[in-house]
Protein backbone atom coordinates (compact mmCIF):
# COMPACT_ATOMS: atom_id res chain seq x y z
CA UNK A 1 22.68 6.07 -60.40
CA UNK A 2 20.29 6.91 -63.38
CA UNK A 3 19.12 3.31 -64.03
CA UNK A 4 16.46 4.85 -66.39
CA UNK A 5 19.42 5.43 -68.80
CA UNK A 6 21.31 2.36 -68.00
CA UNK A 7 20.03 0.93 -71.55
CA UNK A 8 21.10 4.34 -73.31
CA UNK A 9 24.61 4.11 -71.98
CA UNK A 10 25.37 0.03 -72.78
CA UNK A 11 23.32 -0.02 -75.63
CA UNK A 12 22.67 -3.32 -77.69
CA UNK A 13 26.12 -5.53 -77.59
CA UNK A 14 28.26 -5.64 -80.84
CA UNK A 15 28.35 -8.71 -82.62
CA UNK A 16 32.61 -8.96 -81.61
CA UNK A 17 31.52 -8.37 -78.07
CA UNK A 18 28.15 -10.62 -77.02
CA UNK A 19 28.95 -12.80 -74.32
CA UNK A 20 27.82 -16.34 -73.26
CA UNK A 21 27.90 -17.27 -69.99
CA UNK A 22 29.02 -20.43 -68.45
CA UNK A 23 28.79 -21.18 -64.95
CA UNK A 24 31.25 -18.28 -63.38
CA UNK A 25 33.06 -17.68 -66.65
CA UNK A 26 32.22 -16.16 -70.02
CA UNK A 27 33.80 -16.22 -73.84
CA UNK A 28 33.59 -15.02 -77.00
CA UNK A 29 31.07 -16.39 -79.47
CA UNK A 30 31.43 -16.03 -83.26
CA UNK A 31 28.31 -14.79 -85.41
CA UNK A 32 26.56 -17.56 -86.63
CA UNK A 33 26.43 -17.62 -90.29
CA UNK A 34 23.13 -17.23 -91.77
CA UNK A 35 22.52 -14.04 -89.96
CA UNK A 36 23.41 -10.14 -90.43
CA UNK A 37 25.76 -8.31 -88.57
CA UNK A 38 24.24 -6.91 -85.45
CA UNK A 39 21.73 -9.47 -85.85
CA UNK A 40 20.95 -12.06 -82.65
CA UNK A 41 19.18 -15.41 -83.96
CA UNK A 42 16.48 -16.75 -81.64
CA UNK A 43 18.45 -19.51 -79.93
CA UNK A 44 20.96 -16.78 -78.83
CA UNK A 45 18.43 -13.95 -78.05
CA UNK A 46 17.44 -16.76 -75.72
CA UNK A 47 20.30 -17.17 -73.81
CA UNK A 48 21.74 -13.54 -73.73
CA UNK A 49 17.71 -12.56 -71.70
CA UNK A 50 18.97 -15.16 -68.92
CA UNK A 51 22.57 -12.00 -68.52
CA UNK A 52 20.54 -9.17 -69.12
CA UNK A 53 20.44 -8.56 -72.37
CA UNK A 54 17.62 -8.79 -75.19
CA UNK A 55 16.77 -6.98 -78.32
CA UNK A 56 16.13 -3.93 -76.76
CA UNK A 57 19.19 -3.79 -74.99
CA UNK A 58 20.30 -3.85 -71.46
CA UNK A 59 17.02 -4.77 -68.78
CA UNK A 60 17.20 -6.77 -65.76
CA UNK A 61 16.11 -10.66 -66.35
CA UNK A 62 13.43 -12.70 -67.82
CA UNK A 63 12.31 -13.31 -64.01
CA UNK A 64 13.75 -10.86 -61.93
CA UNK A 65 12.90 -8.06 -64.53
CA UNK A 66 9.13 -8.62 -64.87
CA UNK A 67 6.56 -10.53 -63.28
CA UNK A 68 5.55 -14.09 -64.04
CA UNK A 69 1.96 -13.81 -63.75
CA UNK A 70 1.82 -16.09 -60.21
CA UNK A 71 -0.54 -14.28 -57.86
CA UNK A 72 1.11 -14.65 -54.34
CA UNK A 73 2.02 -12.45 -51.65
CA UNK A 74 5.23 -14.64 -50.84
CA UNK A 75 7.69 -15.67 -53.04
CA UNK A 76 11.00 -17.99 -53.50
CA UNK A 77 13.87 -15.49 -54.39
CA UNK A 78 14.53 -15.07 -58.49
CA UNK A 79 17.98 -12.98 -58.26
CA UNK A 80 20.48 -14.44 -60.10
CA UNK A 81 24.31 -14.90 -59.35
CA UNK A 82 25.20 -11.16 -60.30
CA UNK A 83 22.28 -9.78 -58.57
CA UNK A 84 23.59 -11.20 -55.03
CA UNK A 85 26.92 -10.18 -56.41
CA UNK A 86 25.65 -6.58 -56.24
CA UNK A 87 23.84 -6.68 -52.95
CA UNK A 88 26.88 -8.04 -51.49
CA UNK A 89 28.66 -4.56 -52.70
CA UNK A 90 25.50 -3.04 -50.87
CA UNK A 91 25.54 -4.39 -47.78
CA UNK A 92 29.26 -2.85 -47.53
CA UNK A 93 27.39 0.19 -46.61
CA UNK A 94 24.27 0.87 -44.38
CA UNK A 95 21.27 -1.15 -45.68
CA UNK A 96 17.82 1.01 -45.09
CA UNK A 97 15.89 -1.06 -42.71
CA UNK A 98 12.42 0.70 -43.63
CA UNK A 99 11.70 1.41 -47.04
CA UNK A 100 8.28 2.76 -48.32
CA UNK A 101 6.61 2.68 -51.55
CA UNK A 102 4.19 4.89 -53.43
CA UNK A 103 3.44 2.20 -56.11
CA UNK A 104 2.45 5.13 -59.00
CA UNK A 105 1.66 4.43 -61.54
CA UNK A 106 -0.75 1.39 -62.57
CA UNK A 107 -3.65 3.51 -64.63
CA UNK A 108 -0.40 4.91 -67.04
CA UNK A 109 0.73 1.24 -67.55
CA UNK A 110 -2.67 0.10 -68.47
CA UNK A 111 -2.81 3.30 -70.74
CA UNK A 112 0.50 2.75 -72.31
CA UNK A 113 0.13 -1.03 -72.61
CA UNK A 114 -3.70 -1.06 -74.32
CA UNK A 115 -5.29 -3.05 -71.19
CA UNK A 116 -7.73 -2.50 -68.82
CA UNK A 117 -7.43 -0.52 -65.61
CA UNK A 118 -7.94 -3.35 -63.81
CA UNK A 119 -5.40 -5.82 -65.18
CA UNK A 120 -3.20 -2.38 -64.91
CA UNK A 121 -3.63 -2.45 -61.09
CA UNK A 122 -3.25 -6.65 -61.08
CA UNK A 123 -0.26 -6.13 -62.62
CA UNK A 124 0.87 -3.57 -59.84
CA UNK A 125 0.14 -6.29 -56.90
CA UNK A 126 2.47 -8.36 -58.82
CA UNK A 127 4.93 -5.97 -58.59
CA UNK A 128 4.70 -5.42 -55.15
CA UNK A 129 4.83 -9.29 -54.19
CA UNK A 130 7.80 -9.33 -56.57
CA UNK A 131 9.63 -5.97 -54.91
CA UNK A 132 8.90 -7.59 -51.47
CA UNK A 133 10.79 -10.44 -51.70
CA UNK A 134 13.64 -8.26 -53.65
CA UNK A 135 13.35 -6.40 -49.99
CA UNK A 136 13.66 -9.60 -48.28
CA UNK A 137 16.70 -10.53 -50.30
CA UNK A 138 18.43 -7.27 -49.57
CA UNK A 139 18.19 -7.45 -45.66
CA UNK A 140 15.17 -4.43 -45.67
CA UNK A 141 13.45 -5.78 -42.30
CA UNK A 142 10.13 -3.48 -42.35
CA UNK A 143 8.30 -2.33 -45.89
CA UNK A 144 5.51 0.04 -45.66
CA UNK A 145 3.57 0.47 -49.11
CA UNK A 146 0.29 2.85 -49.94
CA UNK A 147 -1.68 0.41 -51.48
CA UNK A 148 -4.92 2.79 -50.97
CA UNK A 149 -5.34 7.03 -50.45
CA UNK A 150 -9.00 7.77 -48.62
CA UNK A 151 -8.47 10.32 -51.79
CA UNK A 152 -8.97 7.35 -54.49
CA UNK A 153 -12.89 7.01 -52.75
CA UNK A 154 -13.16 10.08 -55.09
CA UNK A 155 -12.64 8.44 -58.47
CA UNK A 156 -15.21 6.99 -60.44
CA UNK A 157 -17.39 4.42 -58.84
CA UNK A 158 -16.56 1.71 -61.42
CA UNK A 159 -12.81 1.77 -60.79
CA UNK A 160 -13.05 1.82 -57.29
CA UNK A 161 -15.66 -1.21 -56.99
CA UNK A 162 -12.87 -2.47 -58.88
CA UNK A 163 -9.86 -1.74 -56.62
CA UNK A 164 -12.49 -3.33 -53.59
CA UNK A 165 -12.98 -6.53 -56.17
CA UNK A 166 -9.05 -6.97 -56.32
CA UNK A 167 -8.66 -6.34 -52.36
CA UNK A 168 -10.94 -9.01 -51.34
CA UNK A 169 -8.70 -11.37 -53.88
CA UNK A 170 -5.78 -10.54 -52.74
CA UNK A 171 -6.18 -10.44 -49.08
CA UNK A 172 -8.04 -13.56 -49.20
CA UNK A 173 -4.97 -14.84 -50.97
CA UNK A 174 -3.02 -13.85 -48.05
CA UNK A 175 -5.10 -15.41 -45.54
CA UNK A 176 -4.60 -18.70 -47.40
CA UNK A 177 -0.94 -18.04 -47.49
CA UNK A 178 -0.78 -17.80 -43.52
CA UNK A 179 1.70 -20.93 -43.07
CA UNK A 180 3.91 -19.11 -45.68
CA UNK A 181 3.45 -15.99 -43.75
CA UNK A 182 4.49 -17.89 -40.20
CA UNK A 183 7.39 -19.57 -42.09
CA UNK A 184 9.08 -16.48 -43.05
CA UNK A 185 7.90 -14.44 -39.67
CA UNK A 186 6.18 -12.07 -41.51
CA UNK A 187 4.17 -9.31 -39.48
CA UNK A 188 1.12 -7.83 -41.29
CA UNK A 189 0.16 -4.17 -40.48
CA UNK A 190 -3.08 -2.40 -41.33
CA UNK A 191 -2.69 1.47 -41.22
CA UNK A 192 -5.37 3.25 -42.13
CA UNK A 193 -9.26 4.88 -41.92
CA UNK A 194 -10.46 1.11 -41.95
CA UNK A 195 -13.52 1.99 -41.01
CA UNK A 196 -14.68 3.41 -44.78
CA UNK A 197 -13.95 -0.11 -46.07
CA UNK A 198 -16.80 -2.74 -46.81
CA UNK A 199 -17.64 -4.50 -44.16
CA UNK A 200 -15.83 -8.22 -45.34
CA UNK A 201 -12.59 -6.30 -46.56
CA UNK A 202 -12.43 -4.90 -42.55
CA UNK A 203 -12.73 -8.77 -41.91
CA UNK A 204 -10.03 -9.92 -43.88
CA UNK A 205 -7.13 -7.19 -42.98
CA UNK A 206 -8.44 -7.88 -39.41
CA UNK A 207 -7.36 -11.71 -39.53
CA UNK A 208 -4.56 -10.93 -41.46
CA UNK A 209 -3.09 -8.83 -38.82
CA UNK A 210 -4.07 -11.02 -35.56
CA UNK A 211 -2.59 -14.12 -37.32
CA UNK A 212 0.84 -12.64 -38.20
CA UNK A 213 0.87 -10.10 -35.02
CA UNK A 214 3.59 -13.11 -33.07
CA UNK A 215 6.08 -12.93 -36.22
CA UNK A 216 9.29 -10.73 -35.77
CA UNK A 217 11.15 -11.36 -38.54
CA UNK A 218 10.29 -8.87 -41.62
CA UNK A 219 7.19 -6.25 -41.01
CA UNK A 220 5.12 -5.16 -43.80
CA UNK A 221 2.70 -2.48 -43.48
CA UNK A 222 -0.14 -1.72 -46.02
CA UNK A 223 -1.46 1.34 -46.08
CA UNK A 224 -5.20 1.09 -46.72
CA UNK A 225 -8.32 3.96 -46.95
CA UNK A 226 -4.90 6.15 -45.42
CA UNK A 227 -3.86 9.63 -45.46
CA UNK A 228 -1.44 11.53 -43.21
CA UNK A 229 -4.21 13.88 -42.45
CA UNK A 230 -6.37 11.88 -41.30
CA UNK A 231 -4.11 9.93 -39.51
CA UNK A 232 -2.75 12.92 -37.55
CA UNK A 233 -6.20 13.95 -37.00
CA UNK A 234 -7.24 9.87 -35.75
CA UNK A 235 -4.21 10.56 -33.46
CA UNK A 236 -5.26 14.23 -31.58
CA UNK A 237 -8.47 12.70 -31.43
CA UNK A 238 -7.58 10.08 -29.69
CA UNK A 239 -5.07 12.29 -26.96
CA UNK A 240 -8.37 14.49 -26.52
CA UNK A 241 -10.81 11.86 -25.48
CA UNK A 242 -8.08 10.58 -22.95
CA UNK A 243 -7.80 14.37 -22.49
CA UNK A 244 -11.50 14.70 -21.38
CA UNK A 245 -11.92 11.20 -19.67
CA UNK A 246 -9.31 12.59 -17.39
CA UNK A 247 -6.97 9.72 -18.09
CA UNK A 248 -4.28 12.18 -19.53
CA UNK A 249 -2.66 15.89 -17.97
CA UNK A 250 -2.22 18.76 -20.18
CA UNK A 251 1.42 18.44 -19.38
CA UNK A 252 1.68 14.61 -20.99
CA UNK A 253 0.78 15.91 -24.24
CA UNK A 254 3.91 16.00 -26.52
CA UNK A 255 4.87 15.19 -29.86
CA UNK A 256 6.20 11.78 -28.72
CA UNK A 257 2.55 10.99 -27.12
CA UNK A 258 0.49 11.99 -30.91
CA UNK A 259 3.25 10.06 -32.54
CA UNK A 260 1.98 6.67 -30.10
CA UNK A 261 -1.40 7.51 -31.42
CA UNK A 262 -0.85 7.18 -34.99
CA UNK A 263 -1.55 4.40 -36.88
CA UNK A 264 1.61 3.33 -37.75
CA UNK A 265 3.06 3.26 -33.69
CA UNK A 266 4.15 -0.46 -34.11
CA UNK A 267 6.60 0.78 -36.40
CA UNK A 268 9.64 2.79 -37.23
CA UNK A 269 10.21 6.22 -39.18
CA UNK A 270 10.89 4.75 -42.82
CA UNK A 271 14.84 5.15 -44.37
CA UNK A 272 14.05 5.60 -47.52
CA UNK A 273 10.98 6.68 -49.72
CA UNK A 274 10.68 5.46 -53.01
CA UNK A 275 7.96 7.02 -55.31
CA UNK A 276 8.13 5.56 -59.00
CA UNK A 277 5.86 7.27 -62.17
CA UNK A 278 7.91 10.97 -62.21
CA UNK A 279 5.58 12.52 -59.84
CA UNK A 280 7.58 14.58 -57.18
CA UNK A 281 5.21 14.52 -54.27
CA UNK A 282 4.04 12.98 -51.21
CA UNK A 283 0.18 12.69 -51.48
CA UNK A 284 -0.18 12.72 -48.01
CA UNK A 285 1.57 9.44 -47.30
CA UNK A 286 3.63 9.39 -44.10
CA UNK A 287 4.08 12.94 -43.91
CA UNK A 288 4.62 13.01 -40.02
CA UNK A 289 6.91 10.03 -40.35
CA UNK A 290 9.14 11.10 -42.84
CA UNK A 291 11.47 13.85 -40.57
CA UNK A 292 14.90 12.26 -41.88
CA UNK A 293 13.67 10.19 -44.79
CA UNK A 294 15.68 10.12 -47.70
CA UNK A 295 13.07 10.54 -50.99
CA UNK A 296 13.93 8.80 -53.84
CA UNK A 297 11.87 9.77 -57.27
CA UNK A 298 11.85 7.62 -60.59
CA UNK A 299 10.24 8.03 -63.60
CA UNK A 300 9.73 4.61 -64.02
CA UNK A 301 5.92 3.19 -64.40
CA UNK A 302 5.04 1.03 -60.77
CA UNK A 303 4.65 -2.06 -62.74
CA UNK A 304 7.49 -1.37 -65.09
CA UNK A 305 10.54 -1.39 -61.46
CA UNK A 306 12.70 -3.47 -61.67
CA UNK A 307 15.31 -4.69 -59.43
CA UNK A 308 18.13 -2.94 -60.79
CA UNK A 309 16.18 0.49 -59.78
CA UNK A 310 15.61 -0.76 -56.28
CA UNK A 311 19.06 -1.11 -56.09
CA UNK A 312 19.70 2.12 -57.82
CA UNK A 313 17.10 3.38 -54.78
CA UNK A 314 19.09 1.96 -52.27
CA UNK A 315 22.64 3.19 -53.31
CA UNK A 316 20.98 6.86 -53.37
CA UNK A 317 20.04 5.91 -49.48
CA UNK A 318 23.40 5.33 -48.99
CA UNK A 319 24.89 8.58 -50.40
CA UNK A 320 22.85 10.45 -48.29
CA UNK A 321 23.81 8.63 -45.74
CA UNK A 322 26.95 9.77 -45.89
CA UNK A 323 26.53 13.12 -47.00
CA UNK A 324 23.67 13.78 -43.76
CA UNK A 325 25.37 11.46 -41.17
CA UNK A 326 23.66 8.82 -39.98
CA UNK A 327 19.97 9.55 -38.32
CA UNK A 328 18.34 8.75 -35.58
CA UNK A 329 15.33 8.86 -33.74
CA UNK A 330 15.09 11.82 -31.99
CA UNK A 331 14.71 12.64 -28.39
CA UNK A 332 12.93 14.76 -26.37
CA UNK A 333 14.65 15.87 -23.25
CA UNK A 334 12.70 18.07 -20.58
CA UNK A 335 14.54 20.99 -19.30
CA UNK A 336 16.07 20.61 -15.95
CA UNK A 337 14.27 21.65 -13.22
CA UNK A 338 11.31 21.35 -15.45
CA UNK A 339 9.50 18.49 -13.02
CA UNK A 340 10.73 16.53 -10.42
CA UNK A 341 11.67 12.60 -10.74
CA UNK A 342 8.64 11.94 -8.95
CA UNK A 343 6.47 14.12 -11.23
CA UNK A 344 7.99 12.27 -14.63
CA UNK A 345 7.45 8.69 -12.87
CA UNK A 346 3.66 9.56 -12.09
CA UNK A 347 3.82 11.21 -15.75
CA UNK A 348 4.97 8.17 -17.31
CA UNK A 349 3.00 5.58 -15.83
CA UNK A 350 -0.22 7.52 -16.72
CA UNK A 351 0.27 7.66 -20.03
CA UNK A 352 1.38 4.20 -19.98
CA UNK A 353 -2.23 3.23 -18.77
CA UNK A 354 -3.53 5.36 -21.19
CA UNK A 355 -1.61 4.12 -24.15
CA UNK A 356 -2.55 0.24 -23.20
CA UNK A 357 -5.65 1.20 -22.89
CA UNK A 358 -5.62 2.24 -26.67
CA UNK A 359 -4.19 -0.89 -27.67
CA UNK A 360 -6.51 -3.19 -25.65
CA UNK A 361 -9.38 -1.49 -27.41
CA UNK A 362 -7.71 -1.75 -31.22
CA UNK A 363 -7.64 -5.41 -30.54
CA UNK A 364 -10.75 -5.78 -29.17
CA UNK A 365 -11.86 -3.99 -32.26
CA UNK A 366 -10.15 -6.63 -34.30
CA UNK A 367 -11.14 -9.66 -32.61
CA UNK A 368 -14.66 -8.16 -32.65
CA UNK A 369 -14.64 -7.93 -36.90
CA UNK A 370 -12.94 -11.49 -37.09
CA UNK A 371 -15.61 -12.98 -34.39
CA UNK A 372 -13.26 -16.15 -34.29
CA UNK A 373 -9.86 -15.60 -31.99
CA UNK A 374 -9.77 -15.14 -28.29
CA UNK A 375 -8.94 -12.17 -26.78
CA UNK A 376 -6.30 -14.04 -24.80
CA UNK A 377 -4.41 -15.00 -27.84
């Protein structure tokens, strides 16, 4: 579905054929007099935005289609009745239960709409609070978006003081927003090259993720100061130091091991990629994750998505789907005879030391940057 030339198709609705709704029906409604054919007076323009349509023809809805200015990270659901009519006709088939976003994008808004770079990237956060909960309404359990490429560190120091200005906002926002966060059993991730961050900005993501780290429910992980490569190259560092501390074997190196090492281990291999602005690439974002992840391009401007595109996204998932078979995460066996049972026990339990090891030392990082919950916790 080419929801980019959903407009082009429908076009503006005749005068014999606008429709008013009322409550799960809809009739015909003469042309006023007093106005042209073609024409739509105020009161009606008004009333036709609430099904979809305005002067411009066909878009999505005053609320669902754009965002209300409101800057939160959670909010109550704004579908409409023919929205949930159309996820329903979704969840018929599989529903991707890991989408991520490269939000592309914001800079071209702010170009196209004569506003600052700044408001252009506000704008984009609203978007993304927006597109979660759209997520949420669909049944898409984990979200992983790249909020911020180590690569951005090389534009010019004005705009990326002000991308560190709107982080500390937001994520302080979010901290504030913890009993929302607890209500809805939302899990915060940090993936990333933390460590390149300003010092307060490493506080806040830190609390953010040891506050929300008990809630099962939906997952979202922001990628922040990220790139594949250096992720992949945070995770063989890792394996080597275990490597030379003698806590690991030659033999328990595998893929499975460097993919326990990488930042984004608490989670799963995304579904379904969605990367709005036209570009057609990657930019190093999940690169090792993305084996059997169905890519999903749009021309359409980060802040400009809309739900109907998500949806459009989503159905595209599907398709594939079908055409590929059904994925899944893949195993790897050892050949037989390779080692004995007793060999793969020992094998396994070492690099289960090793690998809680790692994790008691990521919180310890955490709790150390925070400096106010208990290791116990």
């Amino acid at each position: 579905i080419d929801t980019n030339q959903l407009s082009e198709q429908h076009g503006r609705p005749s005068s014999q054929h606008r429709l008013r709704f009322r409550g799960p029906t809809c009739s015909r409604r003469p042309r006023e007099s007093g106005h042209k054919k073609g024409e739509i007076s105020p009161e009606r323009r008004g009333s036709l935005s609430l099904i979809g349509w305005n002067e411009n023809g066909f878009e999505t809805m005053s609320s669902p289609g754009s965002s209300n200015g409101v800057a939160t990270w959670v909010r109550e659901s704004n579908l409409l009745w023919y929205h949930r009519w159309v996820i329903r006709v979704l969840k018929a088939g599989p529903i991707p239960q890991h989408v991520a976003f490269i939000m592309d994008g914001n800079r071209r808004f702010a170009q196209k709409e004569n506003i600052a770079k700044a408001e252009g990237h506000s704008k984009g956060f609203d978007k993304l609070s927006e597109t979660l909960q759209w997520c949420q309404d669909i049944g898409i359990r984990e979200v992983t978006v790249y909020a911020f490429s180590i690569e951005n560190f090389k534009r010019t120091k004005e705009e990326v003081d002000t991308l560190m200005s709107l982080a500390r906002e937001k994520f302080r926002k979010l901290l504030e927003e913890r009993d929302k966060l607890h209500e809805r059993g939302i899990c915060i991730r940090i993936i990333g090259n933390t460590a390149l961050l300003p010092e307060d900005i490493q506080r806040f993501l830190a609390e953010a993720v040891l506050i929300t780290r008990n809630n099962t429910k939906a997952f979202l992980n922001v990628a922040f100061s990220y790139t594949s490569r250096d992720e992949m190259a945070h995770s063989i560092r890792t394996v080597a130091e275990g490597f030379a501390q003698g806590k690991l074997q030659q033999d328990d190196i595998d893929e499975e091991l460097l993919s326990r090492c990488m930042y984004t281990k608490h989670g799963t291999n995304p579904d379904l990629l969605v990367r709005t602005s036209g570009e057609v690439r990657l930019s190093d974002f999940l690169t090792w994750q993305s084996e059997s992840t169905v890519i999903y391009f749009t021309e359409t401007l980060w802040p400009d998505f809309n739900v109907w595109q998500l949806f459009g996204a989503v159905f595209y998932y599907q398709r594939c789907h079908w055409q590929l078979g059904a994925g899944g995460k893949r195993e790897i066996e050892a050949s037989e005879g390779e080692s004995s049972v007793t060999d793969e026990k020992e094998r396994e339990e070492r690099v289960r030391r090793f690998l809680d090891d790692v994790e008691r030392r990521d919180h310890e990082s955490l709790v150390k940057l925070t400096g106010a919950i208990s290791l116990e916790e």
